[in-house]
C-alpha atoms as a PDB file:
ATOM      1  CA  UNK A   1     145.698 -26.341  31.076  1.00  0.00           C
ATOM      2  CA  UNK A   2     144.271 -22.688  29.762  1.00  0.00           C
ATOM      3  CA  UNK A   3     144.663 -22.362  25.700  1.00  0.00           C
ATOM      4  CA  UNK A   4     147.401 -20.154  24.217  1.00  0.00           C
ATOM      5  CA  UNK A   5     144.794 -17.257  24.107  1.00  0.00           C
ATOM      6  CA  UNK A   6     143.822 -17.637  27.571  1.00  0.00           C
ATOM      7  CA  UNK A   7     147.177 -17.431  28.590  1.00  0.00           C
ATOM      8  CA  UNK A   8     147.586 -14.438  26.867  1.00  0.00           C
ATOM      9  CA  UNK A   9     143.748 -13.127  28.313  1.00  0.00           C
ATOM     10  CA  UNK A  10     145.047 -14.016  31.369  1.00  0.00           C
ATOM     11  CA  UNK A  11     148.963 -11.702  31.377  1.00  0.00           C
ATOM     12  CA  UNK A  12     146.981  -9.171  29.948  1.00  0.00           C
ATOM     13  CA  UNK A  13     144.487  -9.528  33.132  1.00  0.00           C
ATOM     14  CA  UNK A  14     147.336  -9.831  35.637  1.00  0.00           C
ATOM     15  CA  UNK A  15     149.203  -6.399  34.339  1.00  0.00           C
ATOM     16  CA  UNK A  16     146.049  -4.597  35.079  1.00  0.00           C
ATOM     17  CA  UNK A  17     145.352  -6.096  38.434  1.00  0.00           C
ATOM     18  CA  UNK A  18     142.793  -7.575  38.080  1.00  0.00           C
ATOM     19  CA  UNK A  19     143.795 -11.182  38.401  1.00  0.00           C
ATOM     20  CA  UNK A  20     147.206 -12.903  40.040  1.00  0.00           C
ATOM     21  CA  UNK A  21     149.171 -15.204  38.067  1.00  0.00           C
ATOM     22  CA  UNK A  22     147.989 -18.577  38.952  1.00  0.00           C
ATOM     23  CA  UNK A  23     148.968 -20.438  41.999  1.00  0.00           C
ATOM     24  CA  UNK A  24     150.848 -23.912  41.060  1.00  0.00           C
ATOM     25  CA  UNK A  25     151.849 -23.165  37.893  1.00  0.00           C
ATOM     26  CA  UNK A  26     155.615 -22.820  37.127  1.00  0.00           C
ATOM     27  CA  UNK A  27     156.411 -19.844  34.862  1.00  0.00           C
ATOM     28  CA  UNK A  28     157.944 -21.444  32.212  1.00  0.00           C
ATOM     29  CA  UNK A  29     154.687 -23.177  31.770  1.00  0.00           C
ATOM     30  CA  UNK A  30     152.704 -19.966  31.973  1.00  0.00           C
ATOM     31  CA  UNK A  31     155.262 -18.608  28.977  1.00  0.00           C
ATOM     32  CA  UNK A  32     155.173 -21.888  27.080  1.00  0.00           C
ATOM     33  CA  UNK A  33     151.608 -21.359  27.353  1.00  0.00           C
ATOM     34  CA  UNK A  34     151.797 -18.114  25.863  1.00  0.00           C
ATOM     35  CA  UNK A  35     154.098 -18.676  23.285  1.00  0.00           C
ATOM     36  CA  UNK A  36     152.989 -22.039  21.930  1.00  0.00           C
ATOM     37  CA  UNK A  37     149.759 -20.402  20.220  1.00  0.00           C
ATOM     38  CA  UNK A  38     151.304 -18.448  17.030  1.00  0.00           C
ATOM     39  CA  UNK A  39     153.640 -20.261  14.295  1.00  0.00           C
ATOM     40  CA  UNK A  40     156.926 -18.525  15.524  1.00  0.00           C
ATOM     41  CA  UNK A  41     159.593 -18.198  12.770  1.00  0.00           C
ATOM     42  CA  UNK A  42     163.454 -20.030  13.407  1.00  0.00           C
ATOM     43  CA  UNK A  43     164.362 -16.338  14.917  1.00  0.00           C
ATOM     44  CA  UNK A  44     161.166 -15.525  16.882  1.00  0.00           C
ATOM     45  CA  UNK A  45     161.585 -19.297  18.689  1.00  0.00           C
ATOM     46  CA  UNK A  46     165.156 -18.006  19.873  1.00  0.00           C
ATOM     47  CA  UNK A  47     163.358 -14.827  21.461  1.00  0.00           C
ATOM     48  CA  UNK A  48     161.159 -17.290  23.132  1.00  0.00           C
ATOM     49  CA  UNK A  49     163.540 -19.444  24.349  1.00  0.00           C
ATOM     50  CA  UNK A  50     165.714 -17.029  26.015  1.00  0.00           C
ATOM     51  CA  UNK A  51     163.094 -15.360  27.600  1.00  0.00           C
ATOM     52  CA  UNK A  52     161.950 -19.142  29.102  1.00  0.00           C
ATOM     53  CA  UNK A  53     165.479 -19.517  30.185  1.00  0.00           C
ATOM     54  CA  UNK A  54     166.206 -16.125  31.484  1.00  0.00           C
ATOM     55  CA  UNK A  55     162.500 -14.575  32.610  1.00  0.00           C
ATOM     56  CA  UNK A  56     163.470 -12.835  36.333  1.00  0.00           C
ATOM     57  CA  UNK A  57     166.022 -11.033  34.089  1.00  0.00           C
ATOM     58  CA  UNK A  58     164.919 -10.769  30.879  1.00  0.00           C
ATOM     59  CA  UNK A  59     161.689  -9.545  31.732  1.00  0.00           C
ATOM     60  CA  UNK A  60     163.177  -6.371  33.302  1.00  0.00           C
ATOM     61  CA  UNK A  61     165.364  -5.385  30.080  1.00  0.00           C
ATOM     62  CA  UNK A  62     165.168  -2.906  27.688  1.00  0.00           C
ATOM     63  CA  UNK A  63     164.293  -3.404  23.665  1.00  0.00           C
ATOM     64  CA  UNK A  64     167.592  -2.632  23.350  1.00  0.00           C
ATOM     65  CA  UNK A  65     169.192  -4.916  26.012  1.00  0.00           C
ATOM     66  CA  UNK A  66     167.025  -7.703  24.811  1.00  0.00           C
ATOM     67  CA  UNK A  67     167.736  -7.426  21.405  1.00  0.00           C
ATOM     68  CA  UNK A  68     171.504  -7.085  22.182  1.00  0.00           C
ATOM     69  CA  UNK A  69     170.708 -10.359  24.390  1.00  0.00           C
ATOM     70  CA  UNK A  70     169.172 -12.504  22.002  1.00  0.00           C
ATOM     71  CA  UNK A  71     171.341 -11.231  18.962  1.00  0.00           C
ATOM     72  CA  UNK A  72     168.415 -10.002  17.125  1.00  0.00           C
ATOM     73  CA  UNK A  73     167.445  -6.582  15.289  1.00  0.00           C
ATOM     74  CA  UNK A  74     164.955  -4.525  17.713  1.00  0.00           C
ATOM     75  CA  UNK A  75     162.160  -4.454  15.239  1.00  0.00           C
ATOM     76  CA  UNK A  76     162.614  -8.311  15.515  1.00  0.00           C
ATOM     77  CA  UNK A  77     161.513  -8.097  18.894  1.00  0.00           C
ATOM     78  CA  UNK A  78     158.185  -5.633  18.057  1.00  0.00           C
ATOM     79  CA  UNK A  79     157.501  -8.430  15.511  1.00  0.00           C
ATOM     80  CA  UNK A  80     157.831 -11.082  17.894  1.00  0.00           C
ATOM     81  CA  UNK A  81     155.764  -9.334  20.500  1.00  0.00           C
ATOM     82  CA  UNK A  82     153.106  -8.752  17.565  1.00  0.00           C
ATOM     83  CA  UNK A  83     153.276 -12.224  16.847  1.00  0.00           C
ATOM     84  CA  UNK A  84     152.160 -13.549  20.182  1.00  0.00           C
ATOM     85  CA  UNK A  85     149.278 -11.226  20.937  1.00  0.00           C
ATOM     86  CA  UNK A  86     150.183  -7.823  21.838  1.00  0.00           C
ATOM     87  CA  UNK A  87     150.435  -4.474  21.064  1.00  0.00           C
ATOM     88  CA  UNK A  88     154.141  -3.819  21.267  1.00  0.00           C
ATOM     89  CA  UNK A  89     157.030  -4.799  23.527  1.00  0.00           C
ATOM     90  CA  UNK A  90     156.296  -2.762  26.610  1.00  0.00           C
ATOM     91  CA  UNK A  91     152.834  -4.424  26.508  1.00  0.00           C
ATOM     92  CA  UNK A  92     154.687  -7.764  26.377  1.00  0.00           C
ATOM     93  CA  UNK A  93     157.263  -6.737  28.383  1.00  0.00           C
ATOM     94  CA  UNK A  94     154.206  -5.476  31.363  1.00  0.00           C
ATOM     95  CA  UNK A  95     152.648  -9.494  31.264  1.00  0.00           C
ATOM     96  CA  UNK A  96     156.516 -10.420  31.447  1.00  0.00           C
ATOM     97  CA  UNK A  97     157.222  -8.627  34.505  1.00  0.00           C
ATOM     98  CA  UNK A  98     153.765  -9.681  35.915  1.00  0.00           C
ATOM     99  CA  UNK A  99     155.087 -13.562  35.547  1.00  0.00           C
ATOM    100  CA  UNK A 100     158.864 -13.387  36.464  1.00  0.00           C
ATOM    101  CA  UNK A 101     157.838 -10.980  40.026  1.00  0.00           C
ATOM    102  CA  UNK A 102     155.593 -14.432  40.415  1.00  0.00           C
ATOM    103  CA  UNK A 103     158.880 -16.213  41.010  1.00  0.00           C
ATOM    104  CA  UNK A 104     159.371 -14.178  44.013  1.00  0.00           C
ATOM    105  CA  UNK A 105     159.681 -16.609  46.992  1.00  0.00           C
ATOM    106  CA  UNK A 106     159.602 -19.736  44.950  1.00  0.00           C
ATOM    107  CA  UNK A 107     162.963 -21.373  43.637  1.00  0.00           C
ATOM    108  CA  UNK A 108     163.158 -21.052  40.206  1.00  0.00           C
ATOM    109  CA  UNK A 109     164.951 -23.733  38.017  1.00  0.00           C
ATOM    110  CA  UNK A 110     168.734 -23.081  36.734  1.00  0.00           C
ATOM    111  CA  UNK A 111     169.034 -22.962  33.335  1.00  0.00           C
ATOM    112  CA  UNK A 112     170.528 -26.202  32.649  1.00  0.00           C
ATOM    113  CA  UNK A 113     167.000 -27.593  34.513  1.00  0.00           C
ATOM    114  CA  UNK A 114     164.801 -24.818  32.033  1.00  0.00           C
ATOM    115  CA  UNK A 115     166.639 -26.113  29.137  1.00  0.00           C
ATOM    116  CA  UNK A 116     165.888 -29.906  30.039  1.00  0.00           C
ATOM    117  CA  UNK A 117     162.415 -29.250  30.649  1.00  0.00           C
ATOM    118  CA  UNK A 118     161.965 -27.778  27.241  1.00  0.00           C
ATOM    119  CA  UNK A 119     163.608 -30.491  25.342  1.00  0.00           C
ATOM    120  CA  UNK A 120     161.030 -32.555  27.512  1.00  0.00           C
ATOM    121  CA  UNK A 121     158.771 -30.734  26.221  1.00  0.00           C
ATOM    122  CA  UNK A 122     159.449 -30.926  22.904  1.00  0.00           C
ATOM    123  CA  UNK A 123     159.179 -34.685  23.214  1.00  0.00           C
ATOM    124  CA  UNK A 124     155.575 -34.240  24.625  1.00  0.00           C
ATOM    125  CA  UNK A 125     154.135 -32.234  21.595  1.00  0.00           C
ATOM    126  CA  UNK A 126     155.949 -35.174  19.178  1.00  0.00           C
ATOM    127  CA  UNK A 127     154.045 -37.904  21.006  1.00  0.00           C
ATOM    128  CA  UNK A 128     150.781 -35.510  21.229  1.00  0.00           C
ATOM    129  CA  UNK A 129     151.079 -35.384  17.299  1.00  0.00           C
ATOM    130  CA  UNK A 130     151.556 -39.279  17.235  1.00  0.00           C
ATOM    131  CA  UNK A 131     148.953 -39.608  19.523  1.00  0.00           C
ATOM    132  CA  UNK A 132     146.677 -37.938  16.813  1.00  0.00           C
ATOM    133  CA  UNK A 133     148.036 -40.067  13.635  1.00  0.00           C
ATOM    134  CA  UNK A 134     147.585 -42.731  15.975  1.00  0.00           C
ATOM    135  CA  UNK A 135     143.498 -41.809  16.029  1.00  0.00           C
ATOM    136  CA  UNK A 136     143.842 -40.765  12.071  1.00  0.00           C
ATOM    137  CA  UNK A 137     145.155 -44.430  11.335  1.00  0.00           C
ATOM    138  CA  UNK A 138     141.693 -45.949  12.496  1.00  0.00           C
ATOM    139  CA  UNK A 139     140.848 -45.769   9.028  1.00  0.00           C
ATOM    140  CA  UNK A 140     143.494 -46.047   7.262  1.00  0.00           C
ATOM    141  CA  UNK A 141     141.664 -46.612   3.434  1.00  0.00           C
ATOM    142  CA  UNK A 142     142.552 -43.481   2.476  1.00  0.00           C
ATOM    143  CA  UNK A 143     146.073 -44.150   3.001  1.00  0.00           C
ATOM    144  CA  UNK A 144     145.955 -48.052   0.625  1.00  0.00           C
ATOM    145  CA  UNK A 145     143.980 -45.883  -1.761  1.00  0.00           C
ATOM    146  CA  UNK A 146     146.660 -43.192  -2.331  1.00  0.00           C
ATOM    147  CA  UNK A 147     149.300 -45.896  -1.505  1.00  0.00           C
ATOM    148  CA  UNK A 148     148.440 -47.817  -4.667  1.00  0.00           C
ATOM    149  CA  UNK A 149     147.304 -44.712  -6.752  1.00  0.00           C
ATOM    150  CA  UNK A 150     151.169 -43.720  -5.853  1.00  0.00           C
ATOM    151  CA  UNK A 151     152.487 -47.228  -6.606  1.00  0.00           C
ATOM    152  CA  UNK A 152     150.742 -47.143 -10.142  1.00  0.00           C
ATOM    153  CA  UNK A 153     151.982 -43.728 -11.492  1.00  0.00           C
ATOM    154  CA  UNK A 154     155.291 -44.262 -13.232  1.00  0.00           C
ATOM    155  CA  UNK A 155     157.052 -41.965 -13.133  1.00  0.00           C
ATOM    156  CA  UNK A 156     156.320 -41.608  -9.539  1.00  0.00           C
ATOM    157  CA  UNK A 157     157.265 -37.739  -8.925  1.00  0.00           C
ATOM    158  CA  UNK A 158     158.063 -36.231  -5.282  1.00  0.00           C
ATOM    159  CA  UNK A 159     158.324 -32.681  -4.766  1.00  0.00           C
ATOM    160  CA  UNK A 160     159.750 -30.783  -1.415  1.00  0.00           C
ATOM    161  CA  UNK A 161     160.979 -27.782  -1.839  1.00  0.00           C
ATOM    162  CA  UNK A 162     163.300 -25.872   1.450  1.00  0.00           C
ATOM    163  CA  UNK A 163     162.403 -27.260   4.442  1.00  0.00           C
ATOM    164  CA  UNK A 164     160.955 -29.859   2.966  1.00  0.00           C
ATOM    165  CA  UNK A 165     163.268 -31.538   0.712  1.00  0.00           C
ATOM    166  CA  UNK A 166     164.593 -33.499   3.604  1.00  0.00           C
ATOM    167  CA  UNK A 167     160.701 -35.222   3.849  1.00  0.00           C
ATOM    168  CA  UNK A 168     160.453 -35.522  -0.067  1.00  0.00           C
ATOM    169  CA  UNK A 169     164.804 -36.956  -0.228  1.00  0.00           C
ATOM    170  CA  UNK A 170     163.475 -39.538   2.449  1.00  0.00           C
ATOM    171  CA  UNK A 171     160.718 -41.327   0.954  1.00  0.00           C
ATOM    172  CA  UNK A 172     161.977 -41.101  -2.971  1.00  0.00           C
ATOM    173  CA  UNK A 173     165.110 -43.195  -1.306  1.00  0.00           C
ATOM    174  CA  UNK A 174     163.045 -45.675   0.307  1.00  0.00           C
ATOM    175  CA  UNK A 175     159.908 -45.470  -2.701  1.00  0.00           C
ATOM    176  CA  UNK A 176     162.979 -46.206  -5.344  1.00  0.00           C
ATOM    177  CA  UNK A 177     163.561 -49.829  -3.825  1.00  0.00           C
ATOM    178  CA  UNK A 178     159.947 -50.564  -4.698  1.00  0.00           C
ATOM    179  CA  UNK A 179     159.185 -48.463  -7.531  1.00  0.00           C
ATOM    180  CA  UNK A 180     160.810 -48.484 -10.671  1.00  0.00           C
ATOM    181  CA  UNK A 181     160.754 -44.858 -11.617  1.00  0.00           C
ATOM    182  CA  UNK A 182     160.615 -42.608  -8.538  1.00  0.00           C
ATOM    183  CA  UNK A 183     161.765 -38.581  -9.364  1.00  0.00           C
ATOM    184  CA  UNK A 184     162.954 -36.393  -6.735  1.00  0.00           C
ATOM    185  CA  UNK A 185     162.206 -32.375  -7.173  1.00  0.00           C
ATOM    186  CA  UNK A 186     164.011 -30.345  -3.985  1.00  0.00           C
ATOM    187  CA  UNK A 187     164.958 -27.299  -6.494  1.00  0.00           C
ATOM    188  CA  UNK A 188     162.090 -24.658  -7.356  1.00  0.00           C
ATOM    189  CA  UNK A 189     161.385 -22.369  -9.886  1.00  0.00           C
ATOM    190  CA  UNK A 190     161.217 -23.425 -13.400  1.00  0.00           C
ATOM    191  CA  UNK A 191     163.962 -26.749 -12.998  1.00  0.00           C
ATOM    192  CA  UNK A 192     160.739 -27.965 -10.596  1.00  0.00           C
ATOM    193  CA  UNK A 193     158.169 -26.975 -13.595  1.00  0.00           C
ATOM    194  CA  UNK A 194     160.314 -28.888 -15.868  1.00  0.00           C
ATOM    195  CA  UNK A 195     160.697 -31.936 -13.616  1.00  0.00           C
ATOM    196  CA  UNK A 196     157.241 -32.498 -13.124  1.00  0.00           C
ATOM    197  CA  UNK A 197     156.352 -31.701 -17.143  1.00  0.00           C
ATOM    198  CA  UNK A 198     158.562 -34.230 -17.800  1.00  0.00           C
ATOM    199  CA  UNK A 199     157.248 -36.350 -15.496  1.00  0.00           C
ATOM    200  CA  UNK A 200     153.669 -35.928 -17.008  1.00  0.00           C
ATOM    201  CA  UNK A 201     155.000 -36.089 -20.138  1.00  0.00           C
ATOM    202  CA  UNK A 202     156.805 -39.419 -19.489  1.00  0.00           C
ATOM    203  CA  UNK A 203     152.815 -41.141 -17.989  1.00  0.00           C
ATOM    204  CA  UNK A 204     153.106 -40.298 -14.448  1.00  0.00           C
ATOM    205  CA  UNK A 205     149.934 -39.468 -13.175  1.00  0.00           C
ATOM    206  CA  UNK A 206     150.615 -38.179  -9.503  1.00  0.00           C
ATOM    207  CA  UNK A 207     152.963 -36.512  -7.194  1.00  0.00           C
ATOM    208  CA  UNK A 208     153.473 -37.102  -3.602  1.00  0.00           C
ATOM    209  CA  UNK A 209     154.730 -32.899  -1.952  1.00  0.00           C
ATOM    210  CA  UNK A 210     155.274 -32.532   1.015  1.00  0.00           C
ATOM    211  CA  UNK A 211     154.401 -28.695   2.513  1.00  0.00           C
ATOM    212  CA  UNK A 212     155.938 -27.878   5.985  1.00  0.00           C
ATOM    213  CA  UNK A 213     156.196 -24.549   7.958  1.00  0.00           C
ATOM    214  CA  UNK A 214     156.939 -22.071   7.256  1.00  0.00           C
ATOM    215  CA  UNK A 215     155.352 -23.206   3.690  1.00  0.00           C
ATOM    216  CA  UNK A 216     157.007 -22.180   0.828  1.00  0.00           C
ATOM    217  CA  UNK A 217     155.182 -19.934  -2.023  1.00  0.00           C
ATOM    218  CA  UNK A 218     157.082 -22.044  -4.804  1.00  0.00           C
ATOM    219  CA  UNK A 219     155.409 -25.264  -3.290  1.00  0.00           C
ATOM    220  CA  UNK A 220     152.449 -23.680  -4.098  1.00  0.00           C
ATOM    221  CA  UNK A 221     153.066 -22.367  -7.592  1.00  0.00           C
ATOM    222  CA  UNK A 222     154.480 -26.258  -8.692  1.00  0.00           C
ATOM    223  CA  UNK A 223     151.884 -27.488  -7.499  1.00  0.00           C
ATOM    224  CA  UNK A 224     149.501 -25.485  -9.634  1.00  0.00           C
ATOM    225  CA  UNK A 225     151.898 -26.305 -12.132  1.00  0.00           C
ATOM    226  CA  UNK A 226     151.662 -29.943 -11.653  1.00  0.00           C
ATOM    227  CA  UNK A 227     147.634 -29.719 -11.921  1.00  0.00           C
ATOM    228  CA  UNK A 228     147.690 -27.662 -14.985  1.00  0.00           C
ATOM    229  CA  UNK A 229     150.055 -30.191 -16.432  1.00  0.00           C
ATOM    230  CA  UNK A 230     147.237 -33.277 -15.818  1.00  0.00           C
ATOM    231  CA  UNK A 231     149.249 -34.346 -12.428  1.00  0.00           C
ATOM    232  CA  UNK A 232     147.267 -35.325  -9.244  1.00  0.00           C
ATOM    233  CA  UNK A 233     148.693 -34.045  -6.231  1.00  0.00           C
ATOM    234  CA  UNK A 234     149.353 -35.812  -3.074  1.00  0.00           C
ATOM    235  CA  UNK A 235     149.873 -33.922  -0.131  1.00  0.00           C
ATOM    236  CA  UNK A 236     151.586 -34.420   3.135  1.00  0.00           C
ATOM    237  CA  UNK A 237     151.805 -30.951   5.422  1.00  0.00           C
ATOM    238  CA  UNK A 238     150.437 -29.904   8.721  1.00  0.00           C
ATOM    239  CA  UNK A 239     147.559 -27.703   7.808  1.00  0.00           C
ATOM    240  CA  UNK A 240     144.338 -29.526   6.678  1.00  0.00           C
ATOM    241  CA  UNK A 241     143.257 -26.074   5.270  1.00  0.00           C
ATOM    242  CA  UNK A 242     144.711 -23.325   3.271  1.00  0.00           C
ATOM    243  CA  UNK A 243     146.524 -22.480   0.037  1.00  0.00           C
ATOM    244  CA  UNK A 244     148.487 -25.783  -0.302  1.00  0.00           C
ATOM    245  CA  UNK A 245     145.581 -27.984   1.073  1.00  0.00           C
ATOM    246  CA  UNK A 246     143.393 -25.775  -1.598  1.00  0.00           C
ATOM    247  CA  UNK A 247     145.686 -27.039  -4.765  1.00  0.00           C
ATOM    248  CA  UNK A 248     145.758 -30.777  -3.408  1.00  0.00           C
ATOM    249  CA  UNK A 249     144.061 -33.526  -4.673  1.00  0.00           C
ATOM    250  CA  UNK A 250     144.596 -35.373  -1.542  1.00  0.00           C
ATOM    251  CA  UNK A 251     145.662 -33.773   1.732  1.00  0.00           C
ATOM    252  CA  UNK A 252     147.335 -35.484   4.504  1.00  0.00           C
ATOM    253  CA  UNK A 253     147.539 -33.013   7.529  1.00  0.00           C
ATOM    254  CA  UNK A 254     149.635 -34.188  10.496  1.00  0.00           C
ATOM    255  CA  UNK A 255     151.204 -32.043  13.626  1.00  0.00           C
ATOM    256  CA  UNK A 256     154.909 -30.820  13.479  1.00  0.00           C
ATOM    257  CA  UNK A 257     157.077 -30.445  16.808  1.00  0.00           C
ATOM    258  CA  UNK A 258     157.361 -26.257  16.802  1.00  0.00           C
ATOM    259  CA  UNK A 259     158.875 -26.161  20.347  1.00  0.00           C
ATOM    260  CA  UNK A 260     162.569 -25.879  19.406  1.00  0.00           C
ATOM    261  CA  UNK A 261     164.092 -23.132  17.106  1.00  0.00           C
ATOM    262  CA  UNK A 262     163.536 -25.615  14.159  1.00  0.00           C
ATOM    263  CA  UNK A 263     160.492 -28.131  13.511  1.00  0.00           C
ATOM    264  CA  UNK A 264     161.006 -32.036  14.141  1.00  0.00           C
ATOM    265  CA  UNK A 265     158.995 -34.137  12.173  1.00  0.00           C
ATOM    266  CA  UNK A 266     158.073 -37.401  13.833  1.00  0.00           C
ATOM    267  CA  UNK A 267     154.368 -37.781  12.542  1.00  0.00           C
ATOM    268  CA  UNK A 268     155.215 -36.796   9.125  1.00  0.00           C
ATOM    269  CA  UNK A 269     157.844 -39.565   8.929  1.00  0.00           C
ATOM    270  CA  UNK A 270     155.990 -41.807  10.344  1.00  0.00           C
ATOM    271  CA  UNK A 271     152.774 -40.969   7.586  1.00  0.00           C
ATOM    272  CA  UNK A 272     155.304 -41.306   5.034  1.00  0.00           C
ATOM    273  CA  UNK A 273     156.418 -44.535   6.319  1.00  0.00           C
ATOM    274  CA  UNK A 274     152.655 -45.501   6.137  1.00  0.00           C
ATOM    275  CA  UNK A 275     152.502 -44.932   2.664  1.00  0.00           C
ATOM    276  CA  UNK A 276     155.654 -46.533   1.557  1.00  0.00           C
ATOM    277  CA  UNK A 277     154.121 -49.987   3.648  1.00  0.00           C
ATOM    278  CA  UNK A 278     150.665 -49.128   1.351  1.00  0.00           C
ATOM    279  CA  UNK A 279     152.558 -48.832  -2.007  1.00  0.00           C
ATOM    280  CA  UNK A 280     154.745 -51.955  -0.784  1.00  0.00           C
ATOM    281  CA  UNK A 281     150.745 -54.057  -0.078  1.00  0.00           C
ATOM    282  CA  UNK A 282     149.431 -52.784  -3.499  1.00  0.00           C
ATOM    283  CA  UNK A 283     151.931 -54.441  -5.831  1.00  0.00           C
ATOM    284  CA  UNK A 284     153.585 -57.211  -3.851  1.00  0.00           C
ATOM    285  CA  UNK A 285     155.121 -59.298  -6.165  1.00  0.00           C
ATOM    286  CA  UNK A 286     157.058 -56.177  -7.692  1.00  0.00           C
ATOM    287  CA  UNK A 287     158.236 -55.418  -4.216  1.00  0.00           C
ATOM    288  CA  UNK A 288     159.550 -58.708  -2.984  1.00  0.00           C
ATOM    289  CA  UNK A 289     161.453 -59.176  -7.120  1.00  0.00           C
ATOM    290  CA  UNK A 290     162.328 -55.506  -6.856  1.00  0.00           C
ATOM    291  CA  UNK A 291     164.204 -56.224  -2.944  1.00  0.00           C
ATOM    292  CA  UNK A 292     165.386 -59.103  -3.210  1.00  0.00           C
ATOM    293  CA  UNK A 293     167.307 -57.979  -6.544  1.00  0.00           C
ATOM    294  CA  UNK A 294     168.221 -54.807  -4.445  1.00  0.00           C
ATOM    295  CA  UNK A 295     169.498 -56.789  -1.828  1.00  0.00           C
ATOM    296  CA  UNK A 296     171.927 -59.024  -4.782  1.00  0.00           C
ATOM    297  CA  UNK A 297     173.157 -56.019  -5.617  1.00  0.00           C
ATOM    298  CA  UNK A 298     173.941 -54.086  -1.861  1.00  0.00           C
ATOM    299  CA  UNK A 299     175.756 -57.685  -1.146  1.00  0.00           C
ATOM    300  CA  UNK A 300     177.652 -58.047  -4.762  1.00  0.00           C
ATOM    301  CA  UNK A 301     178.654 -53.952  -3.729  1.00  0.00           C
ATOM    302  CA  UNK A 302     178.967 -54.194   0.183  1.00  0.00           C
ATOM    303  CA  UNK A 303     176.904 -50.917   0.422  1.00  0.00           C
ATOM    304  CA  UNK A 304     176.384 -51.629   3.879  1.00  0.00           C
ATOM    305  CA  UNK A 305     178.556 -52.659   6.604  1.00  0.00           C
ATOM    306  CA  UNK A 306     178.452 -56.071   8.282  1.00  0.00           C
ATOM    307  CA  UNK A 307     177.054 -56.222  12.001  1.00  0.00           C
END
């Protein structure tokens, strides 16, 4: 399977005649290919997917008409085109036409088929990226070593900010029915600077943030917050390098599923599942007391139904 950039080498190839799209390959593959390279905003994805779902036609339409199509502003589509390698639309549109006049003679999949197939796909880049934590969990001492670093820090302060809070809400729940003191932050700006002063202030020692696309610049600035207040950051995102990986003390980089309009997260759940099981191992007395009172409680309460 060519690499996003060789997809792109190779539309740019077939517009000028010197190559022919290649034999075999289905053209929604060919623009998967050429779309999966680039970290495509919520609104770029939607350009994508309609042009997966629609190529024979869309390929053929205006700026305008696409736009108009998709629901988008026109200088969303030059961005978009920008975005995945070329020029301008009518360079994009030129490899566009190149693929969908491919179709010719074949029998192209209805939409409801196209549509399938990408939510197929989706699935196949989520167990690609567990595939990989799969390979990163051969050595998983880096993982006890934050796990109990984590465990010992009380307060115990998690930080996701946009995106992200959902990550950050989902392991303070679970972390707070092992950990005495665990504090959420999902709000930026200075009511994040105060949380994690506060949290410094109070003898916590680290924070667990979580940093997904698109990455937020207040993530960033609490971090360097949370450093300049003494904190050791934590972090869970899916870039091993750049400006959050840069500010962490520990960097956990795992893939995100970017073939839908929004992210899914199964490896990142699944990591922060692995370090809720590592902060559970490093103080195990305190979590079987801290449960089993937990579960007196959800009982006494009926918090939960009965199956």
């Amino acid at each position: 399977m060519p690499s996003p950039q060789q997809a792109r080498a190779q539309a740019s190839a077939i517009t000028s005649g010197k190559t022919a799209p290649e034999a075999g390959v289905a053209p929604t593959s060919q623009l998967r290919e050429l779309f999966d390279g680039p970290r495509l905003s919520p609104g770029q994805r939607r350009i994508a997917q309609y042009l997966i779902e629609h190529i024979t036609e869309a390929a053929f339409l205006s700026i305008t008409d696409l736009a108009e199509r998709v629901g988008v502003s026109q200088p969303s589509v030059t961005r978009f085109a920008a975005a995945v390698g070329f020029s301008g639309y009518p360079a994009l549109r030129e490899s566009l036409q190149a693929i969908a006049l491919s179709t010719l003679g074949s029998t192209p999949g209805t939409p409801a088929e196209v549509t399938s197939n990408e939510l197929q796909a989706a699935v196949d880049a989520e167990i690609e990226n567990l595939e990989n934590l799969r390979r990163d969990f051969t050595d998983p001492d880096q993982i006890i070593r934050v796990g109990r670093a984590l465990s010992e820090s009380t307060p115990l302060t998690v930080l996701g900010l946009r995106i992200s809070g959902s990550l950050a809400e989902y392991f303070a729940y679970a972390a707070r029915r092992i950990h005495p003191d665990v504090r959420v932050v999902t709000r930026g700006g200075s009511v994040a600077y105060d949380a994690l002063l506060q949290s410094r202030e109070a003898g916590g020692s680290w924070v667990l943030a979580f940093g997904m696309p698109r990455h937020a610049q207040e993530t960033l600035t609490a971090m360097r917050v949370a450093r300049s207040a003494g904190l050791r950051v934590a972090l869970v995102t899916d870039l091993g390098l750049g400006p959050l990986a840069d500010e962490a003390d520990v960097t956990f980089a795992t893939g995100t599923g970017s073939r839908l309009v929004f992210d899914s997260y199964a490896a990142p759940v699944v990591l922060s599942a692995a370090l809720l099981q590592a902060m559970t191992d490093a103080d195990p007395e305190r979590t079987q007391a801290r449960l089993e009172e937990y579960e007196q409680v959800a009982e006494q309460h009926q918090f939960f139904l009965r199956d």
